[in-house]
Protein backbone atom coordinates (compact mmCIF):
# COMPACT_ATOMS: atom_id res chain seq x y z
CA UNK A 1 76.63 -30.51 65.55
CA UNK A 2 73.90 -33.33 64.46
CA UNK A 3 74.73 -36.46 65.71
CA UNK A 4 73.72 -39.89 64.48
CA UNK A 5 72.20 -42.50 67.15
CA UNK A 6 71.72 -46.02 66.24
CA UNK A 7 67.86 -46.46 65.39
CA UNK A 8 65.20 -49.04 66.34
CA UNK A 9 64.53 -52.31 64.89
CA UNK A 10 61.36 -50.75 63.59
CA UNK A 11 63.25 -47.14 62.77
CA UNK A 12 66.41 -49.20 60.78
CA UNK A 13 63.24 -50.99 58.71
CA UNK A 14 61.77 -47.67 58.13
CA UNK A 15 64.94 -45.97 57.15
CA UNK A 16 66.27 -48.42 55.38
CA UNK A 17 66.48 -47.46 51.43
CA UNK A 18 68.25 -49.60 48.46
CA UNK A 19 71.98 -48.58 47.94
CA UNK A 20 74.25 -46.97 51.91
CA UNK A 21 74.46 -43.66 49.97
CA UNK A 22 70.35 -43.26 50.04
CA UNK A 23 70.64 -44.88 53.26
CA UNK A 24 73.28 -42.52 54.26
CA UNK A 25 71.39 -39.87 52.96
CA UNK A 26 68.64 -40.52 54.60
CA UNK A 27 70.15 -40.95 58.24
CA UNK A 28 71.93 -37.44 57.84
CA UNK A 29 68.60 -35.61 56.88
CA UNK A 30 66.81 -37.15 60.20
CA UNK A 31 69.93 -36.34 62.54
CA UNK A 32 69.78 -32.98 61.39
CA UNK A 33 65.98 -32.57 61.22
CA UNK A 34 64.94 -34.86 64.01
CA UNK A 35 61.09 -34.94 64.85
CA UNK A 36 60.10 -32.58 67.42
CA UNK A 37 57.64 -34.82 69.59
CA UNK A 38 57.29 -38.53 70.23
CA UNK A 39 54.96 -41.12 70.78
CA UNK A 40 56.03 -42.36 74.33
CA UNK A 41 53.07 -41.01 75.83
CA UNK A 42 50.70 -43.83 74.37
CA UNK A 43 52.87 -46.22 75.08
CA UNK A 44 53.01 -45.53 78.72
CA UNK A 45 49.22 -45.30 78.27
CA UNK A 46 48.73 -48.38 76.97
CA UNK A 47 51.07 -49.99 79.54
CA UNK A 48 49.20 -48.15 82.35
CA UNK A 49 45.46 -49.45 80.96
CA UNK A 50 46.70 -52.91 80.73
CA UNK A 51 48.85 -53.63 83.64
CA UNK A 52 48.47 -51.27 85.67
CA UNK A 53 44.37 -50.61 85.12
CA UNK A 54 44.61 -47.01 85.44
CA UNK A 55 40.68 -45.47 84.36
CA UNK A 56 40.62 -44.24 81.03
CA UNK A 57 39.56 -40.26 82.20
CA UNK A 58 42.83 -40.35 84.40
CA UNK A 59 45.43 -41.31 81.36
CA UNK A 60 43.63 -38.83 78.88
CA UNK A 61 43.44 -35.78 81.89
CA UNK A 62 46.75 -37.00 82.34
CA UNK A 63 48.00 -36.35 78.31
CA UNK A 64 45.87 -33.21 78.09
CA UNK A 65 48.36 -31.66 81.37
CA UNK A 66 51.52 -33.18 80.28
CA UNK A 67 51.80 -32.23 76.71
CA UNK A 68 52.03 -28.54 76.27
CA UNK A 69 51.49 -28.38 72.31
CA UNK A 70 48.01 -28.66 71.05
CA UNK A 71 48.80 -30.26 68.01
CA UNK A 72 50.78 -33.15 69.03
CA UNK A 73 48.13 -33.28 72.48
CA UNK A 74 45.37 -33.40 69.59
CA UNK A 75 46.91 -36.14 68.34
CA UNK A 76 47.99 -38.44 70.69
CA UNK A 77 44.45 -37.94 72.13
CA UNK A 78 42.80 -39.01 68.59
CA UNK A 79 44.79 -42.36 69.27
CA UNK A 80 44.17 -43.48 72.75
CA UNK A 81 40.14 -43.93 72.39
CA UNK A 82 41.56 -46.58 69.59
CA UNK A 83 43.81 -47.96 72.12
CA UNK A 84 40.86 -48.70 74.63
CA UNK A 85 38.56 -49.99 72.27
CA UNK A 86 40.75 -52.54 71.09
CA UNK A 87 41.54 -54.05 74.31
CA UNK A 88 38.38 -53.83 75.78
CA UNK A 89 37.04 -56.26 72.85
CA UNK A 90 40.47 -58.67 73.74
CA UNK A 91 40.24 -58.50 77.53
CA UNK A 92 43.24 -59.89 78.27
CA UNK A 93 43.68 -62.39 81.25
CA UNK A 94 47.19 -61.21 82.12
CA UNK A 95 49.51 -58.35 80.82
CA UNK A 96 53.08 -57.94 81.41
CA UNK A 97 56.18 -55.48 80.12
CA UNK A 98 58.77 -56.83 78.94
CA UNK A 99 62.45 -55.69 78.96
CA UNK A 100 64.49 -54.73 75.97
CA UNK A 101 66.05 -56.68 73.47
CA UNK A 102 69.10 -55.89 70.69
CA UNK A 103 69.48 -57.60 67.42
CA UNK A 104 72.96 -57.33 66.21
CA UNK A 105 73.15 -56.28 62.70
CA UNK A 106 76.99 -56.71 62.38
CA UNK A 107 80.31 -54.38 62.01
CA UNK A 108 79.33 -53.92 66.32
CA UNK A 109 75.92 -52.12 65.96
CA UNK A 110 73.01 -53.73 68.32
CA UNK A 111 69.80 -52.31 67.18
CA UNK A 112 67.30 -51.84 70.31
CA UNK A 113 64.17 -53.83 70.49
CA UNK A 114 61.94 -52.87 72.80
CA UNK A 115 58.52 -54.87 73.07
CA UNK A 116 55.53 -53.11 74.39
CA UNK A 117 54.27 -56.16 76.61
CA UNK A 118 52.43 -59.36 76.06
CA UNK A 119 49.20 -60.62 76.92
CA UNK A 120 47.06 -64.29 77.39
CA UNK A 121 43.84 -64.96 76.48
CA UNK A 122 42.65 -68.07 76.97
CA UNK A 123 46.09 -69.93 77.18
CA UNK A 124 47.20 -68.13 73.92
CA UNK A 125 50.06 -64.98 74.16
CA UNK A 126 49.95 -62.09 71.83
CA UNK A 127 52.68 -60.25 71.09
CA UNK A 128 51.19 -56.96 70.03
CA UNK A 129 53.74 -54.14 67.97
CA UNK A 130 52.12 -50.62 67.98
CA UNK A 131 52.68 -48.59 65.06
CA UNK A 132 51.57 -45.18 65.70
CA UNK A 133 52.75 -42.96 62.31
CA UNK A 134 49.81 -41.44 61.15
CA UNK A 135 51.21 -41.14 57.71
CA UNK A 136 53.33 -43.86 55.40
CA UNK A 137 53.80 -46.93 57.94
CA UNK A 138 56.22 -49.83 56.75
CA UNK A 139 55.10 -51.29 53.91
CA UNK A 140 56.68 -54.04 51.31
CA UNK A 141 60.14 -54.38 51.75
CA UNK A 142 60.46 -52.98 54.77
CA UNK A 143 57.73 -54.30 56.41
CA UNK A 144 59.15 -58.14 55.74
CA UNK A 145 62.45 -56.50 56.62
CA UNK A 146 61.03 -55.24 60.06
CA UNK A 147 58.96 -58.90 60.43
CA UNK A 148 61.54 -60.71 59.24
CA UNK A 149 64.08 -59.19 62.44
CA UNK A 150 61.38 -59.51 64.92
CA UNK A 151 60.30 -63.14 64.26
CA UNK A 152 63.94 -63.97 65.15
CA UNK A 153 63.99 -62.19 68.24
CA UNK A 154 60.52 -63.57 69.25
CA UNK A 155 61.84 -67.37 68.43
CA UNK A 156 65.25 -66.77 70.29
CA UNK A 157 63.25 -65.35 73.48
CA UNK A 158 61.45 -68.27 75.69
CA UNK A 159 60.05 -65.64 76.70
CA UNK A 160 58.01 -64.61 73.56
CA UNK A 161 58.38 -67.35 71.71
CA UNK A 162 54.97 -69.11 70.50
CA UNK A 163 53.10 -65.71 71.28
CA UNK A 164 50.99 -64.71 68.12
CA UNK A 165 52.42 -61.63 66.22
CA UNK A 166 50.76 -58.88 65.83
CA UNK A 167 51.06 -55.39 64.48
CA UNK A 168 48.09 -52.77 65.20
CA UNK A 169 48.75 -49.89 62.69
CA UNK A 170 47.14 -46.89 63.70
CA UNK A 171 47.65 -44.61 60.75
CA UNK A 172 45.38 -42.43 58.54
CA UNK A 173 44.57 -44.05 55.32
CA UNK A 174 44.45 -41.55 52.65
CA UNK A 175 40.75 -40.75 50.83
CA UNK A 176 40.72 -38.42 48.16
CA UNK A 177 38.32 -35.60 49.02
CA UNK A 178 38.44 -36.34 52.77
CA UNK A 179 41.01 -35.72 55.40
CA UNK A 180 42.37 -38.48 56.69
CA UNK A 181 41.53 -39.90 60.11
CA UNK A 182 43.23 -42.42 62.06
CA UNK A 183 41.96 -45.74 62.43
CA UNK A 184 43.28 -49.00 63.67
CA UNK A 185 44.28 -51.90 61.58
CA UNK A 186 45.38 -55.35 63.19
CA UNK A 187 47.58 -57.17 60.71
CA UNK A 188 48.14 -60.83 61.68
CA UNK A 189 52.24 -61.12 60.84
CA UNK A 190 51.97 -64.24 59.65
CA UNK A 191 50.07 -62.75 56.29
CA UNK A 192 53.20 -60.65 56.08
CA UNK A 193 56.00 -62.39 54.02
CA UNK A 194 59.27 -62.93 55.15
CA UNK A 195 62.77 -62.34 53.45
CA UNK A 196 65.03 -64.84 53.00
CA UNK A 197 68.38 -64.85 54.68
CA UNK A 198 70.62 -63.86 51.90
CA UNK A 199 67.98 -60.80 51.35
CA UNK A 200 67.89 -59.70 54.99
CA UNK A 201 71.81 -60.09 55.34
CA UNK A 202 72.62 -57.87 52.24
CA UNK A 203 69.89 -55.07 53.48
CA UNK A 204 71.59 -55.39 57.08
CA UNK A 205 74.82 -54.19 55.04
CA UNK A 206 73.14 -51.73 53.25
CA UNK A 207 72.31 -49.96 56.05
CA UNK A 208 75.33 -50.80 58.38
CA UNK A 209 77.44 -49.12 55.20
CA UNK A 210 74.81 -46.35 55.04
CA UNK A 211 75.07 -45.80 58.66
CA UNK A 212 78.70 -45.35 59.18
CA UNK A 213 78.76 -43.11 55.92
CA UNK A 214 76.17 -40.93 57.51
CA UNK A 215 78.13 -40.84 60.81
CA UNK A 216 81.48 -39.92 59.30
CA UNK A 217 79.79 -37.42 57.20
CA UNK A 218 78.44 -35.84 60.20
CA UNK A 219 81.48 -35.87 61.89
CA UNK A 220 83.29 -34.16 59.08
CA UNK A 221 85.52 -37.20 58.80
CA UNK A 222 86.18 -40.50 56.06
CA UNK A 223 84.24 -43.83 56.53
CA UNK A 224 85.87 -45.74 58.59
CA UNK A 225 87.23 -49.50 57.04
CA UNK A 226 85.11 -52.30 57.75
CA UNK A 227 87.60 -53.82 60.04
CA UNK A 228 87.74 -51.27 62.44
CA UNK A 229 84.09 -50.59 62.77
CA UNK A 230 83.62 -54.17 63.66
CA UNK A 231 85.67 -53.61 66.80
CA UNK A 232 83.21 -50.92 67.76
CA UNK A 233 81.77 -51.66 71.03
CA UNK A 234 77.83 -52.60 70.67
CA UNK A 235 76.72 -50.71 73.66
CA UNK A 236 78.29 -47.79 73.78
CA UNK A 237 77.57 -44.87 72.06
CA UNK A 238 74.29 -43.28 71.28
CA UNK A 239 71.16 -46.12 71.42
CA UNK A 240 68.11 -44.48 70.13
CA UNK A 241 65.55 -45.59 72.06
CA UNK A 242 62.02 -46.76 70.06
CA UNK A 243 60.98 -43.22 70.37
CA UNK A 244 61.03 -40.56 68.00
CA UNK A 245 58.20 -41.80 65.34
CA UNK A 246 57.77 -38.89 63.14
CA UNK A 247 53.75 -38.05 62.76
């Protein structure tokens, strides 16, 4: 039987749509048809590059043994010469990881955040979000939804807070004519706007509603009422890590 994990920050702004039944919808059609690879591979290679300074040749002879499927090795390898050019232009003075976050959306679900790392260059911290869907990243809404959520973790974090925001979108714009091929875009957050707080509170219960319809429905059972889902314990259960991207 499919079963429903609570998404990412970045995965609830992605699936988030406008009413909990499309919402719902949604959730049950990615529980049941979950993506069959994941992008964790370039994030460990981006960690190892930058804190760890592993060579280049090792990390890609290292993807090209690990992943088994040519496809999916094809295209995490079109990514990771992006990666390195990038931040060998920024040469960061310092790197670190940094441990994950949750950002309660009420009725008990905690959302995972996990941040990449964060870097200084010349006294001034970047906080840099890699987006690696090579197809449809978030865009309008959901964008300022997904902005909007981690602009309040970032300012409740001493930690993170004051470090620039940035989000490097390596996706595949579309040309007519042409097949698409990845590049990288670095979008400065602050050019993306926000969502006020009545906005982001009724598309939090959008998808809280959406969510626990989907996970009754896959259950084979009714919706439980609000009441009782807000006793639901916020760690338990089934945290979806930031991993499953779809390509």
């Amino acid at each position: 039987m499919a079963k429903l994990k609570v998404p990412s920050v970045q995965h609830l702004a992605r699936n988030w749509q406008s009413t909990p039944e499309r919402t719902c919808k949604k959730l049950v059609s990615l529980a049941k048809s979950p993506p069959t690879f994941n992008y964790n591979p370039l994030f460990f290679a981006a960690r190892d590059m930058l804190v760890f300074r592993q060579p280049y040749d090792e990390i890609v002879e290292g993807i090209r043994r690990a992943v088994k499927r040519a496809d999916v090795r094809q295209n995490l390898l079109g990514v990771l010469p992006l990666i390195r050019d990038h931040f060998a232009a920024v040469s960061p003075d310092f790197v670190q990881t940094i441990d994950r976050r949750y950002y309660s959306i009420g009725r008990g679900l905690m959302v995972p955040f996990d941040p990449p790392l964060l870097y200084g260059v010349g006294g001034q911290l970047t906080f840099p979000w890699f987006s690696f869907w090579r197809q449809n990243p978030l865009a309008k809404e959901r964008l300022s939804l997904f902005v909007t959520l981690v602009d309040e973790l970032l300012a409740d974090d001493p930690d993170l807070a004051g470090a620039t925001f940035q989000i490097l979108d390596f996706s595949a714009p579309r040309v007519k004519g042409l097949e698409p091929e990845r590049e990288l875009r670095v979008i400065d957050a602050r050019d993306i706007p926000r969502i006020d707080d009545n906005t982001k509170v009724e598309m939090l219960r959008i998808f809280a509603d959406g969510y626990f319809m989907a996970e009754a429905e896959l259950s084979g059972r009714s919706a439980a009422p609000a009441e009782e889902r807000e006793q639901r314990d916020p760690k338990q259960g089934d945290l979806f890590d930031d991993d499953l991207p779809s390509p």
